[in-house]
PDB file of N, CA and C in Angstrom:
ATOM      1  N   UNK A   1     -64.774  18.133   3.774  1.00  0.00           N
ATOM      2  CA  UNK A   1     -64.289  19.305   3.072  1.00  0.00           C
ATOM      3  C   UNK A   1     -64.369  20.509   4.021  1.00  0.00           C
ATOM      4  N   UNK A   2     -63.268  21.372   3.982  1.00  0.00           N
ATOM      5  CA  UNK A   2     -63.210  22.443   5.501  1.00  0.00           C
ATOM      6  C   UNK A   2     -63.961  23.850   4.082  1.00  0.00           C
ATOM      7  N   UNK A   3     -64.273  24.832   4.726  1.00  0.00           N
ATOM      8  CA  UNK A   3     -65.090  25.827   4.267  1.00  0.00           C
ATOM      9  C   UNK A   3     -63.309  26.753   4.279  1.00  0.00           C
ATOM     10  N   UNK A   4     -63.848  27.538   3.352  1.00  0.00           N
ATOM     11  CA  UNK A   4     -62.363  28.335   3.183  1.00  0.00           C
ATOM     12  C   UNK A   4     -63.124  29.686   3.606  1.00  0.00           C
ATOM     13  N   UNK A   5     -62.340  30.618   4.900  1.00  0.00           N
ATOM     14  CA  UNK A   5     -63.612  31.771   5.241  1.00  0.00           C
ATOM     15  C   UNK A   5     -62.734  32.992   4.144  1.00  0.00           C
ATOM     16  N   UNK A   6     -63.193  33.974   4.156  1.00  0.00           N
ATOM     17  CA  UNK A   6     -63.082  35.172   3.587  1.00  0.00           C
ATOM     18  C   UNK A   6     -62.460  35.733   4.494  1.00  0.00           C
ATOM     19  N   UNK A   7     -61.118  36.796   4.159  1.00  0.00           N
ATOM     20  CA  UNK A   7     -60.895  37.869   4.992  1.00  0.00           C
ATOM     21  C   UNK A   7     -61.041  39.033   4.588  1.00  0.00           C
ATOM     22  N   UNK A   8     -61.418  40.160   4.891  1.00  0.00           N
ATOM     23  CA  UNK A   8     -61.791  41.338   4.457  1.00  0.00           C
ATOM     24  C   UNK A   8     -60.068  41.522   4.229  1.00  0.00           C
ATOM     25  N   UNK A   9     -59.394  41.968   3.164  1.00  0.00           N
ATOM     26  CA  UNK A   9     -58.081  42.479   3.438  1.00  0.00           C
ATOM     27  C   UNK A   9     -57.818  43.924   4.185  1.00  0.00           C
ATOM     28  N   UNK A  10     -59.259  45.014   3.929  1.00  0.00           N
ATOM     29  CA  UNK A  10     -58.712  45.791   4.075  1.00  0.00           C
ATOM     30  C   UNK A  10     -59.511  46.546   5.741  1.00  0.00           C
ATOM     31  N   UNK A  11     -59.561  45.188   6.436  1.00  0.00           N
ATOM     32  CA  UNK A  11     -59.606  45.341   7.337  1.00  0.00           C
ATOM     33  C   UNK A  11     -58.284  45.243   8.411  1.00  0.00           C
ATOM     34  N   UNK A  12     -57.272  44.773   7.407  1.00  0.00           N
ATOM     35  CA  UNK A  12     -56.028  44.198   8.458  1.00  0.00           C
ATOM     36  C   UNK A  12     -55.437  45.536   8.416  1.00  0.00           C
ATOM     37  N   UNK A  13     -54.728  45.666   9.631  1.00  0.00           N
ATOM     38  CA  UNK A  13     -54.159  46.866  10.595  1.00  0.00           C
ATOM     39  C   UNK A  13     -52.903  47.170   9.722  1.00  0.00           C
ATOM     40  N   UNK A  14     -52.203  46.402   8.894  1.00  0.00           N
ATOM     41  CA  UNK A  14     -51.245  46.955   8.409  1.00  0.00           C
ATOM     42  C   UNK A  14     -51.849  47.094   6.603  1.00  0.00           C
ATOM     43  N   UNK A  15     -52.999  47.050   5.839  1.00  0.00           N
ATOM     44  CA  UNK A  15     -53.426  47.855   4.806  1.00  0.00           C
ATOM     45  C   UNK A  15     -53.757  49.358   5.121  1.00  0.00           C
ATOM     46  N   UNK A  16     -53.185  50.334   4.833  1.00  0.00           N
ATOM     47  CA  UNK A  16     -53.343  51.478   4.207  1.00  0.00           C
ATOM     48  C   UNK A  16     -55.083  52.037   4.150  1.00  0.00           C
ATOM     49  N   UNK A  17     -55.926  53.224   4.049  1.00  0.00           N
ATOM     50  CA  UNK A  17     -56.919  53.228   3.611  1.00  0.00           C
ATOM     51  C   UNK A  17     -57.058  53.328   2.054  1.00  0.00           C
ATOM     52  N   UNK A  18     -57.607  52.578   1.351  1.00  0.00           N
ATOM     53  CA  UNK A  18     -57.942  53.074  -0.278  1.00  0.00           C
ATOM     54  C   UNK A  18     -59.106  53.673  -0.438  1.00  0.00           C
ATOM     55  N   UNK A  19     -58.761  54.217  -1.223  1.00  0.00           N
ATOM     56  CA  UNK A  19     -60.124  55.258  -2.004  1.00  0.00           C
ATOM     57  C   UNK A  19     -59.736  54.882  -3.878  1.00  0.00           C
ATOM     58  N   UNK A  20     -61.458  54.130  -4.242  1.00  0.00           N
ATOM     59  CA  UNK A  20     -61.359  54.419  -5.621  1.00  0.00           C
ATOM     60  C   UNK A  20     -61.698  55.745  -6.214  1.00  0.00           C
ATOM     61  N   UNK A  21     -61.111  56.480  -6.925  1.00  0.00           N
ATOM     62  CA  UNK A  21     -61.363  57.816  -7.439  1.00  0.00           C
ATOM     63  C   UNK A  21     -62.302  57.737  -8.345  1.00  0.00           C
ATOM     64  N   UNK A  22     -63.149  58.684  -8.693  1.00  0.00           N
ATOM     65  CA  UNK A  22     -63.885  58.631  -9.902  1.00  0.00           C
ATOM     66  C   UNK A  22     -63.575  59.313 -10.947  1.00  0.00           C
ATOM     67  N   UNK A  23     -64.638  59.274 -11.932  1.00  0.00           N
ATOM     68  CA  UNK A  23     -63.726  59.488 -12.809  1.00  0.00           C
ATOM     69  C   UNK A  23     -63.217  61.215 -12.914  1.00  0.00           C
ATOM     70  N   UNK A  24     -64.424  62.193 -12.471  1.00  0.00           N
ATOM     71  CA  UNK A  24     -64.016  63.525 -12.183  1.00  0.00           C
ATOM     72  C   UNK A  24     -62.359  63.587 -11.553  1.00  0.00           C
ATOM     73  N   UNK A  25     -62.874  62.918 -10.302  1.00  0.00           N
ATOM     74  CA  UNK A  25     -61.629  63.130  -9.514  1.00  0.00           C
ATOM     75  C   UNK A  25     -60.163  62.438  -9.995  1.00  0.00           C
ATOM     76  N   UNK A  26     -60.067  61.276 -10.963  1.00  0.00           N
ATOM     77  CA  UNK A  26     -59.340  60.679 -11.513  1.00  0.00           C
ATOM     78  C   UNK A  26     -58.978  62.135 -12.923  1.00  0.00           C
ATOM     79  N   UNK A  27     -59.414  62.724 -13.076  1.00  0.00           N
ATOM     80  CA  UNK A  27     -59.529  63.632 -14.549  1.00  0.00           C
ATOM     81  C   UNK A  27     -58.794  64.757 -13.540  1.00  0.00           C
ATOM     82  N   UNK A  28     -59.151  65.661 -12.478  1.00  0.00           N
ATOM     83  CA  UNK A  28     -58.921  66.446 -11.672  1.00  0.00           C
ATOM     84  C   UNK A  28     -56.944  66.270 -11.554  1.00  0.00           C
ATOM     85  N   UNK A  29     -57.493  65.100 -10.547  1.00  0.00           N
ATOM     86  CA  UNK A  29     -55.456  64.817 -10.514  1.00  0.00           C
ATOM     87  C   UNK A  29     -54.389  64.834 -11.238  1.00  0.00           C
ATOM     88  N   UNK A  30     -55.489  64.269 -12.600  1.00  0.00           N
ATOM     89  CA  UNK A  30     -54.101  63.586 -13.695  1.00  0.00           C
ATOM     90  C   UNK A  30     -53.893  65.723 -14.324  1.00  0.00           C
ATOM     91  N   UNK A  31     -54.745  66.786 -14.344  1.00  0.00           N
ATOM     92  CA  UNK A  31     -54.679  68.149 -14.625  1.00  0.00           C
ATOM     93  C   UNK A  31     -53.942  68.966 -13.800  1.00  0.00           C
ATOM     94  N   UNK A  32     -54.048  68.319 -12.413  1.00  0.00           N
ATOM     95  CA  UNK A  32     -53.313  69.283 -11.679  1.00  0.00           C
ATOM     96  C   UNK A  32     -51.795  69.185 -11.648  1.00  0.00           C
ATOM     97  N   UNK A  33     -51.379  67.874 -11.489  1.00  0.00           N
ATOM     98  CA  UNK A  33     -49.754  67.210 -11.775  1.00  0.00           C
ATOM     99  C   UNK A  33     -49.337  67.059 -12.730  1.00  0.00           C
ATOM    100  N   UNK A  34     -50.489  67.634 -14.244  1.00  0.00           N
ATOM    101  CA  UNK A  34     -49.599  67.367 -15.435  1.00  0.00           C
ATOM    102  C   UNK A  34     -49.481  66.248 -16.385  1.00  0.00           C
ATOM    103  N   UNK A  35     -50.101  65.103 -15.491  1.00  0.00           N
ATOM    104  CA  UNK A  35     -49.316  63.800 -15.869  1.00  0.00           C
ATOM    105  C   UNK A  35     -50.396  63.228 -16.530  1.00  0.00           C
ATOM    106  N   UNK A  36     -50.381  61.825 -17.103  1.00  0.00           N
ATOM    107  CA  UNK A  36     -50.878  60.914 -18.118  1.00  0.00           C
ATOM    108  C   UNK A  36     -50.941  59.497 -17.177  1.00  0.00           C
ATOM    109  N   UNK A  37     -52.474  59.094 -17.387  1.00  0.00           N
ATOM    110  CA  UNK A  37     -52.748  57.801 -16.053  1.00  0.00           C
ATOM    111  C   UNK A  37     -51.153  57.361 -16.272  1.00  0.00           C
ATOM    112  N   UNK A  38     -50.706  56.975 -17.385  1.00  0.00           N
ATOM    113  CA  UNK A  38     -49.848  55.909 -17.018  1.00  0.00           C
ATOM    114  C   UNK A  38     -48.237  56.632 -16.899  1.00  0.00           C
ATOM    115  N   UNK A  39     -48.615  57.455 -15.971  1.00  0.00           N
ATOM    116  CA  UNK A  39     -47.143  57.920 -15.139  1.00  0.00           C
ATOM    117  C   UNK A  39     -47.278  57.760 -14.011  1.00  0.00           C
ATOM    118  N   UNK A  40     -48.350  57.274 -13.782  1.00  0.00           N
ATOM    119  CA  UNK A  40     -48.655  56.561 -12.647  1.00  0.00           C
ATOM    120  C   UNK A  40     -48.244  55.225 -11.973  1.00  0.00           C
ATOM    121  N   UNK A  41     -47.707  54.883 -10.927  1.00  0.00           N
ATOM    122  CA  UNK A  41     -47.331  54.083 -10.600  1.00  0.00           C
ATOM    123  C   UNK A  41     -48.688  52.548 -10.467  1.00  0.00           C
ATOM    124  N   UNK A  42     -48.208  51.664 -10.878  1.00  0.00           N
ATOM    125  CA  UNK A  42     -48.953  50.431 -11.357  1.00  0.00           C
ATOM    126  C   UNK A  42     -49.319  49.236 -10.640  1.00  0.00           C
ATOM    127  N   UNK A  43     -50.843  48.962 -10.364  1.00  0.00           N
ATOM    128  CA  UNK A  43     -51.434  48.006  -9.431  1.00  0.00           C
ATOM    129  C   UNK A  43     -52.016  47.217 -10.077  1.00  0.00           C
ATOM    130  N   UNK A  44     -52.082  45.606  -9.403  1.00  0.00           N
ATOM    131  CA  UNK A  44     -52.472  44.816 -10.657  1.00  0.00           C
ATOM    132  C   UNK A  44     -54.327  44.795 -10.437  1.00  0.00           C
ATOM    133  N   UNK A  45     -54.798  45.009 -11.336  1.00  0.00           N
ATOM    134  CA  UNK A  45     -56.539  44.607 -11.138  1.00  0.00           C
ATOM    135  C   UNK A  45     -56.607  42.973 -10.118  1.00  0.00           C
ATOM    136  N   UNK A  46     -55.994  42.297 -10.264  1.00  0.00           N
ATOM    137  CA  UNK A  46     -55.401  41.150  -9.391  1.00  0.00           C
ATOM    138  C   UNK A  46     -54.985  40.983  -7.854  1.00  0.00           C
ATOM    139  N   UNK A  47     -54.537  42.455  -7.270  1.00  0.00           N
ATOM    140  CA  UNK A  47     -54.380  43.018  -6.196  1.00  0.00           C
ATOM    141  C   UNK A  47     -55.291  42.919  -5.661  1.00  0.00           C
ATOM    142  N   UNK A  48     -55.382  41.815  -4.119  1.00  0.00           N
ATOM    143  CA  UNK A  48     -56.374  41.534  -3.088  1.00  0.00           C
ATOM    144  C   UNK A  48     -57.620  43.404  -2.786  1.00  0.00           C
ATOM    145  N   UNK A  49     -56.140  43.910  -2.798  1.00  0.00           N
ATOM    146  CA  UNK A  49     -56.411  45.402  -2.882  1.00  0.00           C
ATOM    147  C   UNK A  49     -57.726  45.812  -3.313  1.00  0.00           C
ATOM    148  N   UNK A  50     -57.047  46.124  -4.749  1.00  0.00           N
ATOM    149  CA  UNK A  50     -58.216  46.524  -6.055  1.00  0.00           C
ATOM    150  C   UNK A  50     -59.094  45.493  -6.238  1.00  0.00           C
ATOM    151  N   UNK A  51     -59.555  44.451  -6.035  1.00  0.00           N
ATOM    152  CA  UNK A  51     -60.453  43.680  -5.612  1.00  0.00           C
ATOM    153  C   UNK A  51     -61.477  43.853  -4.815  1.00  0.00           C
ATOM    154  N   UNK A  52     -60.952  44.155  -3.629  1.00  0.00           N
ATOM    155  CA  UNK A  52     -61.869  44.257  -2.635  1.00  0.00           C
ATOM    156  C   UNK A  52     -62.662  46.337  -2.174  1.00  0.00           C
ATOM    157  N   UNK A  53     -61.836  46.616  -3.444  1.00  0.00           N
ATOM    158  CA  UNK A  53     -62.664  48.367  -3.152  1.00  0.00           C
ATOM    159  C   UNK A  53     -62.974  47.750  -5.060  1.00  0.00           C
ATOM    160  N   UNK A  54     -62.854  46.738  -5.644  1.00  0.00           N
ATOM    161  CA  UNK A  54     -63.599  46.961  -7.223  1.00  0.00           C
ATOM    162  C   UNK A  54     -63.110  47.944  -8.008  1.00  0.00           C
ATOM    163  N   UNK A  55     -62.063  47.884  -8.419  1.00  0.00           N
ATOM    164  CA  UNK A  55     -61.023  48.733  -9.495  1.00  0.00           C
ATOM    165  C   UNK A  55     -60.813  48.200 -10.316  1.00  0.00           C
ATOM    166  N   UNK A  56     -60.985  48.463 -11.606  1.00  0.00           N
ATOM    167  CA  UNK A  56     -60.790  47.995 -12.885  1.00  0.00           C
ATOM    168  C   UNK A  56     -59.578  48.650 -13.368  1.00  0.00           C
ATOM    169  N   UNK A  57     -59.461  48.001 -14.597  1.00  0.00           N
ATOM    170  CA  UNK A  57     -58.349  48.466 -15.502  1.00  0.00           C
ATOM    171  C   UNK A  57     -58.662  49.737 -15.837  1.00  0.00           C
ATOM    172  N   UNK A  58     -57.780  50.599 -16.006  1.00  0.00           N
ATOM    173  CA  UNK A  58     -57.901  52.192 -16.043  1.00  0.00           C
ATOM    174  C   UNK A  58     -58.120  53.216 -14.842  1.00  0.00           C
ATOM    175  N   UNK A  59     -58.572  52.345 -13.716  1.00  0.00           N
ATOM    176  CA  UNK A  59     -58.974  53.251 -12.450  1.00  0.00           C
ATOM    177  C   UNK A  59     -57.772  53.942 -11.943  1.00  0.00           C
ATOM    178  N   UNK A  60     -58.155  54.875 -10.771  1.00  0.00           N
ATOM    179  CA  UNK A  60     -57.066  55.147  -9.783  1.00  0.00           C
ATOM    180  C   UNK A  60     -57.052  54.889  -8.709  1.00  0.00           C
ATOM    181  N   UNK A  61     -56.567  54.458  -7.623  1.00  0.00           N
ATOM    182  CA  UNK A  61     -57.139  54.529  -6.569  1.00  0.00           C
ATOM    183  C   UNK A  61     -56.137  55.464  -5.755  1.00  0.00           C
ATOM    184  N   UNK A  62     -56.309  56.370  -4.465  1.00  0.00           N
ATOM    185  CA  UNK A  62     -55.445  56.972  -3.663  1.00  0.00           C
ATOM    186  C   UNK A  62     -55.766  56.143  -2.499  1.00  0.00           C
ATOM    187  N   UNK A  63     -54.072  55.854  -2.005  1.00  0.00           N
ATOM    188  CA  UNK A  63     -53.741  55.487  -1.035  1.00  0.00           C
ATOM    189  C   UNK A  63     -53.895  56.359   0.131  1.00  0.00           C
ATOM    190  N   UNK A  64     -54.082  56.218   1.445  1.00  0.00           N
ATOM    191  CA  UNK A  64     -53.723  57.439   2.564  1.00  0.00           C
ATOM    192  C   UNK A  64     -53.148  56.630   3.470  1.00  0.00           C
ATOM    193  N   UNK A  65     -51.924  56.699   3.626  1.00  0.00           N
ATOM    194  CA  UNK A  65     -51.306  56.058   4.914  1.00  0.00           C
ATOM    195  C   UNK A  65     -51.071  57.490   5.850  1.00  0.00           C
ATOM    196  N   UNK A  66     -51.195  56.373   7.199  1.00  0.00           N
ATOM    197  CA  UNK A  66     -50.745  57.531   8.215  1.00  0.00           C
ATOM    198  C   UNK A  66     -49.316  58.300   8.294  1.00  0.00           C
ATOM    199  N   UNK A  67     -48.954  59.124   8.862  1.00  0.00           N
ATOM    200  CA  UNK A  67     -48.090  59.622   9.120  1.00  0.00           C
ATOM    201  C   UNK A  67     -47.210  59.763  10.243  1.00  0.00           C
ATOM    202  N   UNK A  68     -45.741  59.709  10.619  1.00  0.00           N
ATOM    203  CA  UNK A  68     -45.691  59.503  11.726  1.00  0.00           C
ATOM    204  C   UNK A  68     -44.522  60.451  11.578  1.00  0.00           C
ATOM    205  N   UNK A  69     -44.690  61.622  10.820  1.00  0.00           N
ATOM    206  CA  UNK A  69     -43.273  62.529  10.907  1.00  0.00           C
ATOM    207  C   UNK A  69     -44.408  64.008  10.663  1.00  0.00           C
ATOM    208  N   UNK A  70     -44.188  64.675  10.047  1.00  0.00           N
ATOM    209  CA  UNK A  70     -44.643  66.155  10.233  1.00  0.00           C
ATOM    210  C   UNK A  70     -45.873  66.595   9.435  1.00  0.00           C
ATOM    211  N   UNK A  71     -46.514  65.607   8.904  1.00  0.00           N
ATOM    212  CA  UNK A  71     -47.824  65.197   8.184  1.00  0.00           C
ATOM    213  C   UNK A  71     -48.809  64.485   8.522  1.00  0.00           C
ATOM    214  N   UNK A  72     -50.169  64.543   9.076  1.00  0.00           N
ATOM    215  CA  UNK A  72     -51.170  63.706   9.449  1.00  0.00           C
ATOM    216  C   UNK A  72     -50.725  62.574   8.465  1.00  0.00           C
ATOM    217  N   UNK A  73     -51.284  62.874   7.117  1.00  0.00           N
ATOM    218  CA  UNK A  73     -52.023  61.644   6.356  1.00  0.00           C
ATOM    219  C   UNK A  73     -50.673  62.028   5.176  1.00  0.00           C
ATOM    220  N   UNK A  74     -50.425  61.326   4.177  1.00  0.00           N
ATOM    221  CA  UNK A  74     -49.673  60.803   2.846  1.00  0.00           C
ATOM    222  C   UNK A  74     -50.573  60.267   1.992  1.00  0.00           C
ATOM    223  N   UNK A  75     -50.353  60.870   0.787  1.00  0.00           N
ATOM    224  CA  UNK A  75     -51.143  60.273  -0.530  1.00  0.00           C
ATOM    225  C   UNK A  75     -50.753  59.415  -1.082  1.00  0.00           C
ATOM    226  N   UNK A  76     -50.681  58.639  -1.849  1.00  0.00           N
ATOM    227  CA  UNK A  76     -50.409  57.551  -3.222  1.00  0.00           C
ATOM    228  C   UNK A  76     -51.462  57.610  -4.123  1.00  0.00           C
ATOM    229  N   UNK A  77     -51.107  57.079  -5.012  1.00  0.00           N
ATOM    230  CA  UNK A  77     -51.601  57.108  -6.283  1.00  0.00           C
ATOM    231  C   UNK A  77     -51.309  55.915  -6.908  1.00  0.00           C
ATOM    232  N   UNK A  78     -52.336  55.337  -7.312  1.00  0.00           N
ATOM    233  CA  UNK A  78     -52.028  53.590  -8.443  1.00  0.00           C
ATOM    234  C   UNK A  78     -53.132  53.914  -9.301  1.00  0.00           C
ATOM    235  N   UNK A  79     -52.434  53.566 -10.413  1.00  0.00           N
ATOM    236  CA  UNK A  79     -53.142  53.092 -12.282  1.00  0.00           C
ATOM    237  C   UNK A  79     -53.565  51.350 -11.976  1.00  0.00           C
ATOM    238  N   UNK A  80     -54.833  51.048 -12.358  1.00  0.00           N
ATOM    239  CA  UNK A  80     -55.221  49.856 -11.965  1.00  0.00           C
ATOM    240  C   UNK A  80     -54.483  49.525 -13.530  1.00  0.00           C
ATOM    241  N   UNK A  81     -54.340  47.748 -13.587  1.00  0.00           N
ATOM    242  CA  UNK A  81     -53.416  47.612 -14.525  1.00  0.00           C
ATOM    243  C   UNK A  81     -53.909  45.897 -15.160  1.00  0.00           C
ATOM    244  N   UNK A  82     -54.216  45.731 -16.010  1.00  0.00           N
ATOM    245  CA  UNK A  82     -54.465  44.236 -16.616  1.00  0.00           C
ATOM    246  C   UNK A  82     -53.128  43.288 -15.965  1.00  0.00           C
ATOM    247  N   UNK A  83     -53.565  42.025 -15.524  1.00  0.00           N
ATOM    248  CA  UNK A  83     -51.889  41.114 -15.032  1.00  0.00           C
ATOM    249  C   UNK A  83     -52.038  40.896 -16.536  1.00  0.00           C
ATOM    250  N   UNK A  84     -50.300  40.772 -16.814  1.00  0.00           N
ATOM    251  CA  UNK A  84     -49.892  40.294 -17.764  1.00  0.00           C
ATOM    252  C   UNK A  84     -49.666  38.660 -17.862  1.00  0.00           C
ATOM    253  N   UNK A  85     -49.994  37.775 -18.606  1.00  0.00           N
ATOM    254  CA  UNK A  85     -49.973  36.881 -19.146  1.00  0.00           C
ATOM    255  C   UNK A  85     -48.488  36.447 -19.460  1.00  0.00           C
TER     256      UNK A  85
END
């Protein structure tokens, strides 16, 4: 029987950095833009992703990808999300 190893996903060069928000800072964002978690664009709790930073259903997490035009860093935003059945 071969051993199956682990890869950190979000060690690979082409993942993004994530940040899980808390809940202040999850409350903060959704006040400043107006919006309601679920105008938020949608990640599955299932996502190697949200797995490996531990995001539950209801979380947020912000994305920061680099930039390679007139901005260091870029935000995102994901609503952690139950997989549907």
């Amino acid at each position: 029987m071969t051993k199956k190893r682990k890869i950190d996903v979000l060690l690979h060069e082409l993942v993004p950095k994530h940040h899980l928000l808390t809940k202040e800072e999850s409350q903060k964002l959704l006040e400043k833009f107006k919006i309601s978690v679920i105008d938020l664009p949608q990640m599955s709790e299932k996502d190697p992703v949200a797995i490996a930073v531990g995001a539950k259903e209801g979380d947020i997490v912000k994305i920061i990808r680099d930039s390679h035009t007139t901005v260091k860093f870029v935000n995102y935003y994901r609503y952690i999300t139950k997989e549907k059945v």
